[in-house]
N, C-alpha and C. Protein backbone atom coordinates (compact mmCIF):
# COMPACT_ATOMS: atom_id res chain seq x y z
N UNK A 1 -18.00 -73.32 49.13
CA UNK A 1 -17.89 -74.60 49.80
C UNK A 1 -18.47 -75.69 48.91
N UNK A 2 -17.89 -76.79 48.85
CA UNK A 2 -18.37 -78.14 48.01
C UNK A 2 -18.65 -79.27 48.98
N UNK A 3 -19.52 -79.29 49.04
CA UNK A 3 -20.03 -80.29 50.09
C UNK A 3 -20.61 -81.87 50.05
N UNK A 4 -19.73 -82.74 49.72
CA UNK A 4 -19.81 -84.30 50.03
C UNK A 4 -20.45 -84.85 51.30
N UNK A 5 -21.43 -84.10 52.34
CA UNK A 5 -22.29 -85.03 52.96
C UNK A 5 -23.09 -85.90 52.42
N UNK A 6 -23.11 -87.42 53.10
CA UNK A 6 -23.86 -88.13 53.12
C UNK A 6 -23.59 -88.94 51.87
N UNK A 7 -22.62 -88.51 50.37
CA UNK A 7 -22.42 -89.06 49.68
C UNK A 7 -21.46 -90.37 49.80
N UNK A 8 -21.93 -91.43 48.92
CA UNK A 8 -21.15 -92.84 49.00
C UNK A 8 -20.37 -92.86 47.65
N UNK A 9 -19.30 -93.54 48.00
CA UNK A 9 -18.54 -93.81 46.39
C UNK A 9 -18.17 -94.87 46.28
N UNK A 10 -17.97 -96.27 45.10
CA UNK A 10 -17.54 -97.11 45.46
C UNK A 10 -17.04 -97.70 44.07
N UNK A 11 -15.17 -97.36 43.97
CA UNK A 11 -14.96 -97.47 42.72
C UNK A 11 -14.43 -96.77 42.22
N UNK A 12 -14.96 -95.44 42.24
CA UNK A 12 -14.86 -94.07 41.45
C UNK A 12 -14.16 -93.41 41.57
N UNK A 13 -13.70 -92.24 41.38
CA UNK A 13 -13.33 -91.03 41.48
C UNK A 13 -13.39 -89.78 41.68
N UNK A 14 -13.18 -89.31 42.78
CA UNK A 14 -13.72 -87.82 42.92
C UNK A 14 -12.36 -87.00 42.22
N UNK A 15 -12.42 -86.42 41.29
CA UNK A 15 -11.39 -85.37 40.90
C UNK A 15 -11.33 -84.20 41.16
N UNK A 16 -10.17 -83.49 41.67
CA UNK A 16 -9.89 -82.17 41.75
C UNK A 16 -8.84 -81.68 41.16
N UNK A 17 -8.04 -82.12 40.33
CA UNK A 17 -6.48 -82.48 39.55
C UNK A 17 -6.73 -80.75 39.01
N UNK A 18 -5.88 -79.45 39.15
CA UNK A 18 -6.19 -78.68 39.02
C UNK A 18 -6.45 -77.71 39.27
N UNK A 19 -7.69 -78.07 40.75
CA UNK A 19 -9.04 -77.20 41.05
C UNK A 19 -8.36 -76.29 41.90
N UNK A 20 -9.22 -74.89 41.58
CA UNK A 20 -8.48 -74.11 42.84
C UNK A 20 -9.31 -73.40 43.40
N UNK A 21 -8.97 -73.36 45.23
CA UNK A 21 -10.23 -73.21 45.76
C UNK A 21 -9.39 -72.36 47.45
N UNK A 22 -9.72 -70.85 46.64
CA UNK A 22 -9.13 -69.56 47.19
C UNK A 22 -9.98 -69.63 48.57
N UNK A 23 -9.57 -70.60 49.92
CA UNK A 23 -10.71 -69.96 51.13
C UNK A 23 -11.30 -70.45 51.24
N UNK A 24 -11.45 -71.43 49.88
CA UNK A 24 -13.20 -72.29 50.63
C UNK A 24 -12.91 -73.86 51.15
N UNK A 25 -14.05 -74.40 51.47
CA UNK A 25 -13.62 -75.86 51.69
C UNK A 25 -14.48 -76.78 51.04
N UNK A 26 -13.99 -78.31 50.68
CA UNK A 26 -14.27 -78.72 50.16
C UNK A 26 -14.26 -80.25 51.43
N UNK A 27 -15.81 -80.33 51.58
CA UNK A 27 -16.52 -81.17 53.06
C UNK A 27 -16.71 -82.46 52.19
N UNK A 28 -15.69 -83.51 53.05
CA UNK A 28 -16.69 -84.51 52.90
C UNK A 28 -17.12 -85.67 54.28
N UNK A 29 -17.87 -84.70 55.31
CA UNK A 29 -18.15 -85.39 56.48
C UNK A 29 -19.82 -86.15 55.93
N UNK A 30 -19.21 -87.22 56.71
CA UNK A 30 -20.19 -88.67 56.89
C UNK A 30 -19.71 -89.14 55.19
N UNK A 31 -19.28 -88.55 54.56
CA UNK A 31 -18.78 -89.77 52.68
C UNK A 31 -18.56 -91.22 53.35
N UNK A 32 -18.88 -91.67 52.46
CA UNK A 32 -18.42 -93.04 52.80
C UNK A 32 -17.79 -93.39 51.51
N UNK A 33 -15.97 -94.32 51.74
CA UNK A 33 -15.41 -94.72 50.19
C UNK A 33 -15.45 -96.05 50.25
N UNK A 34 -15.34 -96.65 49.78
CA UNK A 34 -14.78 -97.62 49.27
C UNK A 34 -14.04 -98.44 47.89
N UNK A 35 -12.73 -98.03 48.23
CA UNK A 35 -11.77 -98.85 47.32
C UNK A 35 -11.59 -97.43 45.95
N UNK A 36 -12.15 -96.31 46.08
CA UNK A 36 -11.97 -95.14 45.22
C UNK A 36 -10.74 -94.36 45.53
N UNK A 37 -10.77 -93.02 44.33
CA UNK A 37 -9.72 -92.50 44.63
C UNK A 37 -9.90 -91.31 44.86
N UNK A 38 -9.45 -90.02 45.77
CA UNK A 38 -9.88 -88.77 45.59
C UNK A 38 -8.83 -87.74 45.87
N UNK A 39 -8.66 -87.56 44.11
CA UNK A 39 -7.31 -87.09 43.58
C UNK A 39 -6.99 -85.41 43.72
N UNK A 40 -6.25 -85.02 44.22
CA UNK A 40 -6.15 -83.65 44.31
C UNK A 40 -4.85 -83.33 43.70
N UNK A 41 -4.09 -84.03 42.78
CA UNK A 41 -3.12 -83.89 42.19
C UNK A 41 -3.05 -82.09 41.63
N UNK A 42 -2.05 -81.49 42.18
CA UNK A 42 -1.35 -80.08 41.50
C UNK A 42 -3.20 -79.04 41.96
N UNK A 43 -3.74 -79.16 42.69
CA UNK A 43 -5.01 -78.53 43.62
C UNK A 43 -4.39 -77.52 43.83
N UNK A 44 -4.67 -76.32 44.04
CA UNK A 44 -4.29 -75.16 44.66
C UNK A 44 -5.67 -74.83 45.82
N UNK A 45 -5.45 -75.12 47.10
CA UNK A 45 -6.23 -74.83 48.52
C UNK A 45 -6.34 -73.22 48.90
N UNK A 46 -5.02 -72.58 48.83
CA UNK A 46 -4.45 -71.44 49.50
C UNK A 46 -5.39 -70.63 49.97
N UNK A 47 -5.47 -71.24 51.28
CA UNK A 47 -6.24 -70.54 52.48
C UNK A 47 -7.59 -71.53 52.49
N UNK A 48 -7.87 -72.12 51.43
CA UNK A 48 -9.29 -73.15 51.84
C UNK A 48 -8.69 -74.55 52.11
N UNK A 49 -9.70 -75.63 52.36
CA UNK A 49 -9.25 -76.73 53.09
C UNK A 49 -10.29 -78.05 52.62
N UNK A 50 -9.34 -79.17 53.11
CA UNK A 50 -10.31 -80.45 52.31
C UNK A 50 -10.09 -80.84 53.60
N UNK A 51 -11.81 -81.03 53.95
CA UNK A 51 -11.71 -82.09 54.92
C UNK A 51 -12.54 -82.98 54.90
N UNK A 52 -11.94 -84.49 55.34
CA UNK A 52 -12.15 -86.06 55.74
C UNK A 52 -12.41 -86.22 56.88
N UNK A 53 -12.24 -85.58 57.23
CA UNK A 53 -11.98 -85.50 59.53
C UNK A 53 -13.35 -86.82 59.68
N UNK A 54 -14.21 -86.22 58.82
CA UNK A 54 -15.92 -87.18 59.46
C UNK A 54 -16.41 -88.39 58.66
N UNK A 55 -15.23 -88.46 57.48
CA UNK A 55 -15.81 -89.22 56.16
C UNK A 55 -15.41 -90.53 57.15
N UNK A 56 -15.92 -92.02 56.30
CA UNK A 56 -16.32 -93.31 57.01
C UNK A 56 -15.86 -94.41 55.12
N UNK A 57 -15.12 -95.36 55.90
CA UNK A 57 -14.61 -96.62 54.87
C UNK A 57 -13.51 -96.58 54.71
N UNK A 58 -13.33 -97.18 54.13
CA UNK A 58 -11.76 -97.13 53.43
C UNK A 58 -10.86 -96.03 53.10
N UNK A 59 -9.89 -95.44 53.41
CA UNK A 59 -9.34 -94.27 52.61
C UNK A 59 -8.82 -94.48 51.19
N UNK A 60 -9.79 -93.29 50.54
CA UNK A 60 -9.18 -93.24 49.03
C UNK A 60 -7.60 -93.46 48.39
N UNK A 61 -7.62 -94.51 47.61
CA UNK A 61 -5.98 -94.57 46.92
C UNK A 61 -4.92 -93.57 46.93
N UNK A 62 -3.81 -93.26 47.56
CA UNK A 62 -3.39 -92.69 47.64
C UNK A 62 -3.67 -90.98 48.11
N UNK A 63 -4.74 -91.15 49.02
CA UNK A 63 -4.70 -89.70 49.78
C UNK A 63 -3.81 -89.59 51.03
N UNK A 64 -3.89 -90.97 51.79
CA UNK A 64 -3.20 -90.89 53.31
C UNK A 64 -1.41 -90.52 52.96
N UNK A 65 -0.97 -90.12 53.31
CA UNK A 65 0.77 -90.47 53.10
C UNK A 65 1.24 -91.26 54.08
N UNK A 66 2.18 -92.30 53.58
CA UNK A 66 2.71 -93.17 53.83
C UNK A 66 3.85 -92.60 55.15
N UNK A 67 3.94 -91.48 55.28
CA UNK A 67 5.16 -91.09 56.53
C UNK A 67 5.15 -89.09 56.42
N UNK A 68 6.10 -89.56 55.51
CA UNK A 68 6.63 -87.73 55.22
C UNK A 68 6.80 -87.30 53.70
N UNK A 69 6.75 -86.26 53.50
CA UNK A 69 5.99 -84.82 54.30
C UNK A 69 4.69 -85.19 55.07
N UNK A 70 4.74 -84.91 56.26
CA UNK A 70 3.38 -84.66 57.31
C UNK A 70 2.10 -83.81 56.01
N UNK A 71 1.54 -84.24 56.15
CA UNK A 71 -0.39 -83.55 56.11
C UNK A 71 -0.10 -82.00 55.77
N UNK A 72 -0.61 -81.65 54.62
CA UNK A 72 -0.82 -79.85 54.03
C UNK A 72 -1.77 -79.70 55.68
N UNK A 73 -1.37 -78.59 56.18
CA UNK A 73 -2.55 -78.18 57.17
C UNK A 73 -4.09 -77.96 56.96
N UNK A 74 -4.12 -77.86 54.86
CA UNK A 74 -5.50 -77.47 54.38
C UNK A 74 -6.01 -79.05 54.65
N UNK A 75 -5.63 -80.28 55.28
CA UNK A 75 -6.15 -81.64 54.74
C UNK A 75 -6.59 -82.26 55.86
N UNK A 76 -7.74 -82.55 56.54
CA UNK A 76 -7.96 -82.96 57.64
C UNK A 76 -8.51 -84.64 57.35
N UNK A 77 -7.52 -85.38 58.01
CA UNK A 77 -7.75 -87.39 57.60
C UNK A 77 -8.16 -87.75 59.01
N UNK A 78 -9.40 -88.73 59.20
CA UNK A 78 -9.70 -89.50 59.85
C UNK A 78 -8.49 -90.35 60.67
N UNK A 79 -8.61 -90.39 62.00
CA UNK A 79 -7.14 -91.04 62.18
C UNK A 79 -7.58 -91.86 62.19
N UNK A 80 -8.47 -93.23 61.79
CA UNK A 80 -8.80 -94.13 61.58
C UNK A 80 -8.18 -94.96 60.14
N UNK A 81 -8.22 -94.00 59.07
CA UNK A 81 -7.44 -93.77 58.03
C UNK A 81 -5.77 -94.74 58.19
N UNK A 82 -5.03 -93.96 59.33
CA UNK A 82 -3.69 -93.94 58.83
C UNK A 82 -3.61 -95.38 59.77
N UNK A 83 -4.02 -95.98 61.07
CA UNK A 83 -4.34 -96.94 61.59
C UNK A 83 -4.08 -98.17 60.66
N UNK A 84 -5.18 -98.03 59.56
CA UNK A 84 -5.06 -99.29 58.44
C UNK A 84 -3.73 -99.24 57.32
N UNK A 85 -2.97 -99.13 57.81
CA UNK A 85 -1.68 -99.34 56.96
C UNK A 85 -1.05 -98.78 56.27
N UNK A 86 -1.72 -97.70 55.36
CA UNK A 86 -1.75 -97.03 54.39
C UNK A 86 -0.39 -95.97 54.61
């Protein structure tokens, strides 16, 4: 498990472009973003999970999707998130 409680970002980048993460999860309840990006480009999850469900600010550049394909089931977004436009 990789665990982003309580961490703030503002700017930056969290990268995972790559990462592969057989089962586990990768938490980021209470994060707070602002205006960052948190890239999971070509990630392999299979069977673990990223979750936002609790994170707080802005959603990272291009994590929310804009319509379709619906949400990997490994990806849990704040519905506060999709509310703001994104």
């Amino acid at each position: 498990m990789v665990s982003f409680d309580g961490f703030e970002c503002s700017g930056g980048t969290v990268d995972f472009r790559e990462a592969v993460f057989p089962g586990g999860t990768v938490n980021f309840d209470l994060a707070s973003f602002a205006g960052d990006t948190a890239d999971f480009r070509n990630a392999e999850l299979s069977g673990g999970t990223a979750d936002f469900f609790l994170a707080d600010g802005v959603a990272p550049v291009g994590l929310v999707p804009s319509g379709r394909p619906p949400l990997p089931s490994e990806l849990s977004l704040p519905p506060h998130w999709y509310s703001a436009g994104r």
